[in-house]
Protein backbone atom coordinates (compact mmCIF):
# COMPACT_ATOMS: atom_id res chain seq x y z
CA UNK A 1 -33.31 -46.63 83.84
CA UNK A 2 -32.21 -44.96 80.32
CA UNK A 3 -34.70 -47.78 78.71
CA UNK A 4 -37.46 -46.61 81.10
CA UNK A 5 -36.77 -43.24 80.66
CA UNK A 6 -36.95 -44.17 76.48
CA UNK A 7 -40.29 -45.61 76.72
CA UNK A 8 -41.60 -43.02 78.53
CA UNK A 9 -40.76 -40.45 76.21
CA UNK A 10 -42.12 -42.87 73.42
CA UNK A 11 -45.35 -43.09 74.68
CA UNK A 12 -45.32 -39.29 75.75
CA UNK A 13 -44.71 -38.41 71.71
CA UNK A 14 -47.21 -41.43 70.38
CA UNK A 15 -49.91 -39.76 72.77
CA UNK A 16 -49.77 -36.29 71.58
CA UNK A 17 -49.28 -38.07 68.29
CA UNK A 18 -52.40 -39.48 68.52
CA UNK A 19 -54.17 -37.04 70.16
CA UNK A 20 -52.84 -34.12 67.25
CA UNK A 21 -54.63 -36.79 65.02
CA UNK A 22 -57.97 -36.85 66.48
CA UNK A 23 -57.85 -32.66 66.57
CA UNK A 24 -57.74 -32.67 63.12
CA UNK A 25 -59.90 -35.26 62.50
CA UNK A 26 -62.72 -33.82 64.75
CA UNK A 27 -61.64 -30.33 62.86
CA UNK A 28 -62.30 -31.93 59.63
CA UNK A 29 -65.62 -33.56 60.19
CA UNK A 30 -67.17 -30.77 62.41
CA UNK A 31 -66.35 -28.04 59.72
CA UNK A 32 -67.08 -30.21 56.81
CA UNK A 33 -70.98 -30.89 58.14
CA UNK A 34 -71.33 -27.16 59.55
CA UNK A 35 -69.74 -25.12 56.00
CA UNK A 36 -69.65 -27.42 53.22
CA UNK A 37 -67.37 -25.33 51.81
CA UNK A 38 -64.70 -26.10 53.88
CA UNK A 39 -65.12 -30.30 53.04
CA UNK A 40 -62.05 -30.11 51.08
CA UNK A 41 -59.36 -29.18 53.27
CA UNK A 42 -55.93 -29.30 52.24
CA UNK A 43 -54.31 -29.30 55.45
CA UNK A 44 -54.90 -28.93 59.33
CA UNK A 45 -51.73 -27.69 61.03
CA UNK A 46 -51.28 -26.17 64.59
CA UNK A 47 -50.36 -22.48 65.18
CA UNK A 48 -47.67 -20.81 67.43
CA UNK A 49 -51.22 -19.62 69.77
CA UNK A 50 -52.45 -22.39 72.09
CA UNK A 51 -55.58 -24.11 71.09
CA UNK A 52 -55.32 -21.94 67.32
CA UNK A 53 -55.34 -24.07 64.65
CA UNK A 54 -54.66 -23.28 60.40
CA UNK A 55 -57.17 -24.12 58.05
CA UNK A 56 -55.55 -24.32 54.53
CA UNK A 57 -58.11 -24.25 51.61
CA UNK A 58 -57.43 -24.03 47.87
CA UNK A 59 -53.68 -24.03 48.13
CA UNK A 60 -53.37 -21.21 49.66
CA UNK A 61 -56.30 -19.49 51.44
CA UNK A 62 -55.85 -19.28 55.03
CA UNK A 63 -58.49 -19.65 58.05
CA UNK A 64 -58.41 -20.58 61.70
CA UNK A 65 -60.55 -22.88 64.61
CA UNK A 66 -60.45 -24.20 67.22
CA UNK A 67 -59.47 -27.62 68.81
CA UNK A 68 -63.22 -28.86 67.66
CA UNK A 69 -63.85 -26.41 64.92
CA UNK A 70 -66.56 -24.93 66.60
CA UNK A 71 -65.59 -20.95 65.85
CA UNK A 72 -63.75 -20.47 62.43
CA UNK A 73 -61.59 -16.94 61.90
CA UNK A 74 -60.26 -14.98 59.04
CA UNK A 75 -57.95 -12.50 59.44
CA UNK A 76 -54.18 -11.85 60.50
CA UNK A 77 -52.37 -13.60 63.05
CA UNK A 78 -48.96 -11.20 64.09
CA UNK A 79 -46.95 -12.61 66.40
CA UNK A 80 -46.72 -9.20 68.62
CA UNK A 81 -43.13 -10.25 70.26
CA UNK A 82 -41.23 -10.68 66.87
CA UNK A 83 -43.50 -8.68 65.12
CA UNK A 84 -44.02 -10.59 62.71
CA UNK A 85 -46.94 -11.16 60.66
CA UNK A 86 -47.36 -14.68 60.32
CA UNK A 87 -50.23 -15.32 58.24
CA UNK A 88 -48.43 -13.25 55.49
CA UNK A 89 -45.53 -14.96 55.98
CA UNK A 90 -47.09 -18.41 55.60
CA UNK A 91 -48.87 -17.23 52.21
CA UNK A 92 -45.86 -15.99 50.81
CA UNK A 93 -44.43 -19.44 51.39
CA UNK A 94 -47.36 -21.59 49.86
CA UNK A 95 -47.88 -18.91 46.81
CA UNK A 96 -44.00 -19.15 45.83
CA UNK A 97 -43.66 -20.66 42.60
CA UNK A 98 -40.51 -22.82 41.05
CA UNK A 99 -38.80 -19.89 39.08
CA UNK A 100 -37.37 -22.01 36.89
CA UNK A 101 -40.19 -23.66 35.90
CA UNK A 102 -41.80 -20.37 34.83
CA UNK A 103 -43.01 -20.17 31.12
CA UNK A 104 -40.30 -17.33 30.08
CA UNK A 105 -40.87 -18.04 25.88
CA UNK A 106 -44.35 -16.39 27.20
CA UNK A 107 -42.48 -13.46 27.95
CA UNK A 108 -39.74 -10.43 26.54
CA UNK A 109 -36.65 -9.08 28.30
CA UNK A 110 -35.75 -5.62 29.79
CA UNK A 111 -32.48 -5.85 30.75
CA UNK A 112 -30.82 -3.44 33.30
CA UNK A 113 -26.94 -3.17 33.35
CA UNK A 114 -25.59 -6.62 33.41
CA UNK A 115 -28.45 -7.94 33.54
CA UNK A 116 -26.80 -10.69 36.45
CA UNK A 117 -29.99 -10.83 38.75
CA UNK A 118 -33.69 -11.98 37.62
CA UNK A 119 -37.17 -11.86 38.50
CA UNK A 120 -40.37 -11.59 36.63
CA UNK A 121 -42.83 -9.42 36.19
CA UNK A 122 -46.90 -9.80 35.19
CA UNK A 123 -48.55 -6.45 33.79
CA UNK A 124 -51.33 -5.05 32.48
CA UNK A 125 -50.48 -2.00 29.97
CA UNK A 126 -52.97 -0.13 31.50
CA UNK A 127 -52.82 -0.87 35.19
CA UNK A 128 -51.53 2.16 36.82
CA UNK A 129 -49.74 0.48 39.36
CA UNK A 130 -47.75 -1.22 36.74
CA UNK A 131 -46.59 2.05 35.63
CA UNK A 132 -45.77 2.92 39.05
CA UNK A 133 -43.81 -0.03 39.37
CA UNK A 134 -42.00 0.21 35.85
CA UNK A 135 -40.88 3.93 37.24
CA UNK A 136 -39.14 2.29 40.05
CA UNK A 137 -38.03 -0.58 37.93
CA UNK A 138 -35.98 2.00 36.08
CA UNK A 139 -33.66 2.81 39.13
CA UNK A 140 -32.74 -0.84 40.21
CA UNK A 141 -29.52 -2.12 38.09
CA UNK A 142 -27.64 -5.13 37.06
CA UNK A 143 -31.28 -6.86 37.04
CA UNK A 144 -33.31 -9.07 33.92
CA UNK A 145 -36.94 -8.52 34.08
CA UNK A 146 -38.87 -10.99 32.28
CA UNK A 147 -41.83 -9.36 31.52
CA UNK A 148 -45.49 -11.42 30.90
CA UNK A 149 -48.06 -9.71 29.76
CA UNK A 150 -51.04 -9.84 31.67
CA UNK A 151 -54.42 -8.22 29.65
CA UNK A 152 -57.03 -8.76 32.47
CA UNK A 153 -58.49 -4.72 32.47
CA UNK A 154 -60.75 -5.38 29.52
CA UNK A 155 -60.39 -5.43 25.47
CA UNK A 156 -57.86 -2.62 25.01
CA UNK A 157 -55.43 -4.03 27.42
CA UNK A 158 -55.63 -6.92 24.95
CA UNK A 159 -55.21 -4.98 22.02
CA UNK A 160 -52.78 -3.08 23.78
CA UNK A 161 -50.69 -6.28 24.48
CA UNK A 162 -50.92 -7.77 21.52
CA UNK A 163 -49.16 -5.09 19.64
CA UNK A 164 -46.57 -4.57 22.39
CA UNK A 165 -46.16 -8.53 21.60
CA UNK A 166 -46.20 -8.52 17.74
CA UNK A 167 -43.86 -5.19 18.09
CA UNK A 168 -40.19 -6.01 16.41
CA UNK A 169 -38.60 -4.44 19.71
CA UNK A 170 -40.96 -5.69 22.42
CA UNK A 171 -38.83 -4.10 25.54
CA UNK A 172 -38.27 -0.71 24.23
CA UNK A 173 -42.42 -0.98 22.74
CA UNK A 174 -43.13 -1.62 26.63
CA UNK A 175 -41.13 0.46 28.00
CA UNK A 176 -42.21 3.38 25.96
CA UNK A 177 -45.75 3.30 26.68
CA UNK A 178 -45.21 2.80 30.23
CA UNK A 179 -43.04 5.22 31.06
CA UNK A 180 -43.48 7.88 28.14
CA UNK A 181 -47.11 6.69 26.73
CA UNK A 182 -45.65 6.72 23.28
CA UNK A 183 -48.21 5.45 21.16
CA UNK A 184 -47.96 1.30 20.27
CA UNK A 185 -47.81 0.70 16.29
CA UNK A 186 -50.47 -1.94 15.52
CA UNK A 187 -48.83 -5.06 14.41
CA UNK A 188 -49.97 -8.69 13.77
CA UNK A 189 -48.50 -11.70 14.68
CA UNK A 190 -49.21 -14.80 17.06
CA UNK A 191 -50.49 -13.51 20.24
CA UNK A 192 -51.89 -17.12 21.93
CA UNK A 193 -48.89 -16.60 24.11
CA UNK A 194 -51.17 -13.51 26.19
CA UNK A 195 -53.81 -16.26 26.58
CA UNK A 196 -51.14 -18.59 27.75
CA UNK A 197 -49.92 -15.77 30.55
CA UNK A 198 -53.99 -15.25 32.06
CA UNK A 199 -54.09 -19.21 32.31
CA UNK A 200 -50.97 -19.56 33.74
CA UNK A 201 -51.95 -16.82 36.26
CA UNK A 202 -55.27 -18.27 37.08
CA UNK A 203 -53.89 -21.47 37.45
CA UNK A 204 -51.22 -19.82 40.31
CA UNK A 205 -53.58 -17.20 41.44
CA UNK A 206 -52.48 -13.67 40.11
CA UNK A 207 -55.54 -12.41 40.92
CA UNK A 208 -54.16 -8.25 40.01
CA UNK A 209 -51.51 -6.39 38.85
CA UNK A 210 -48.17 -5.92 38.76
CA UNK A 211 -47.43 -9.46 40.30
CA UNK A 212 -43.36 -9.62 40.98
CA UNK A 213 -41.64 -12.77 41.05
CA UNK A 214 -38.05 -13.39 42.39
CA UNK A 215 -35.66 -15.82 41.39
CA UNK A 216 -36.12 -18.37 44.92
CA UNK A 217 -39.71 -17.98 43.47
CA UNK A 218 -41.64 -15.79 46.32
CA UNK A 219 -43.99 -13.46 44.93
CA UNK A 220 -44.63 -9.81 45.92
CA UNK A 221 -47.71 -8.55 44.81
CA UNK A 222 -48.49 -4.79 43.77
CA UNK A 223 -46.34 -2.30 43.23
CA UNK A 224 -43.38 -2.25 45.40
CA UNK A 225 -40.70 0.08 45.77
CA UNK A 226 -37.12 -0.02 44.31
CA UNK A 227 -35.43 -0.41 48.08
CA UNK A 228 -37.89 -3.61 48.16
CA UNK A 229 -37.39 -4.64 45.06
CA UNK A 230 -33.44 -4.33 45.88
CA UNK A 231 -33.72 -6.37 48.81
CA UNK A 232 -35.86 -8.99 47.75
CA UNK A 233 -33.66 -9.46 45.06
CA UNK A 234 -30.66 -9.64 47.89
CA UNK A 235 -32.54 -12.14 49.81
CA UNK A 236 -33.50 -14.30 46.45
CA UNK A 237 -29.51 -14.61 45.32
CA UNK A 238 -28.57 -15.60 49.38
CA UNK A 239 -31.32 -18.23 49.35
């Protein structure tokens, strides 16, 4: 009987198996001839919504079909009874990055307190949400921010960042103009670590600015708060 029983549930899982296979595969080939922009997918993958499925494109862009990828969606999918939003949730997964792998010679220190806890930070000098950011910054301790450079607001954020760069003290340069708008002191140096920064964030999609990054490598963009900086960097050290 337990045997029976076994094979049952064997062929029970090989069927839905097979029939999660074919879903996809009709998914695939109906949305491919339709919107030949969507003949690369990355991945097909069911949703917590009967008959909703996830269309992943380009690493990280999000759509949804159908079983035969005959309507396609984009949008927000909340899950009303956690409330939760779950397409958010699912892009801050695929857009985390490995934290360690990050290219921190590419970037100066500000160092709050002991300095114990880290995360990153990509900025324009003349984004205005970076200067909202830095204000907050300024009331969250015992914290390293790595700070990259990010000049994608035109040819005087460039400038701007290259003297911050070439500056003898980068961190107090930065902070500075951000928070006081002291003046930057031109100064010359090797600044091919800026064009490193806007290739590295093209490459991982930091499409604005401020960009945050925590140490368990999930990203917040735009300028958060210090009580969510504080707790995102509470939930990266419990990770």
């Amino acid at each position: 009987m337990k045997l029976l029983k076994a094979f049952a549930l064997l062929c029970l899982m090989t069927g839905g198996l097979g029939l999660a296979f074919a879903q996809e595969a009709a998914i695939r080939k109906n949305l491919a001839e339709r919107l030949p922009s969507l003949a690369k997918i990355d991945e097909v993958s069911s949703t917590p919504m009967n008959g909703l499925y996830e269309i992943r494109i380009n690493g990280s862009d999000i759509f949804y079909t159908d079983a035969e990828g005959n309507f396609l969606l984009q949008g927000q999918l909340f899950d009303t009874r956690g409330k939760r939003n779950l397409t958010e949730e699912r892009i801050t997964k695929l857009s985390a990055i490995d934290f360690e792998a990050l290219p921190f010679k590419d970037a100066f220190t500000v160092v709050h307190g002991t300095g114990k806890r880290r995360m990153t930070v990509f900025e324009d000098p003349n984004c205005v949400y970076c200067k909202h950011l830095e204000r907050d910054l300024e009331k969250v301790n015992d914290v390293t921010i790595y700070v990259f450079l990010y000049p994608i607001l035109g040819q005087d954020s460039v400038e701007k960042s290259g003297n911050i760069w070439c500056a003898k003290e980068k961190g107090k340069t930065w902070v500075n103009w951000m928070l006081r708008e002291q003046p930057i002191a031109a100064a010359t140096c090797d600044t091919t670590a800026l064009e490193r920064n806007v290739n590295f964030g093209k490459k991982h999609k930091i499409t604005g600015t401020p960009t945050v990054f925590f140490a368990d490598g999930s990203r917040a963009p735009g300028a958060i708060s210090a009580q969510q900086i504080e707790k995102m960097l509470v939930a990266a050290k419990t990770r």
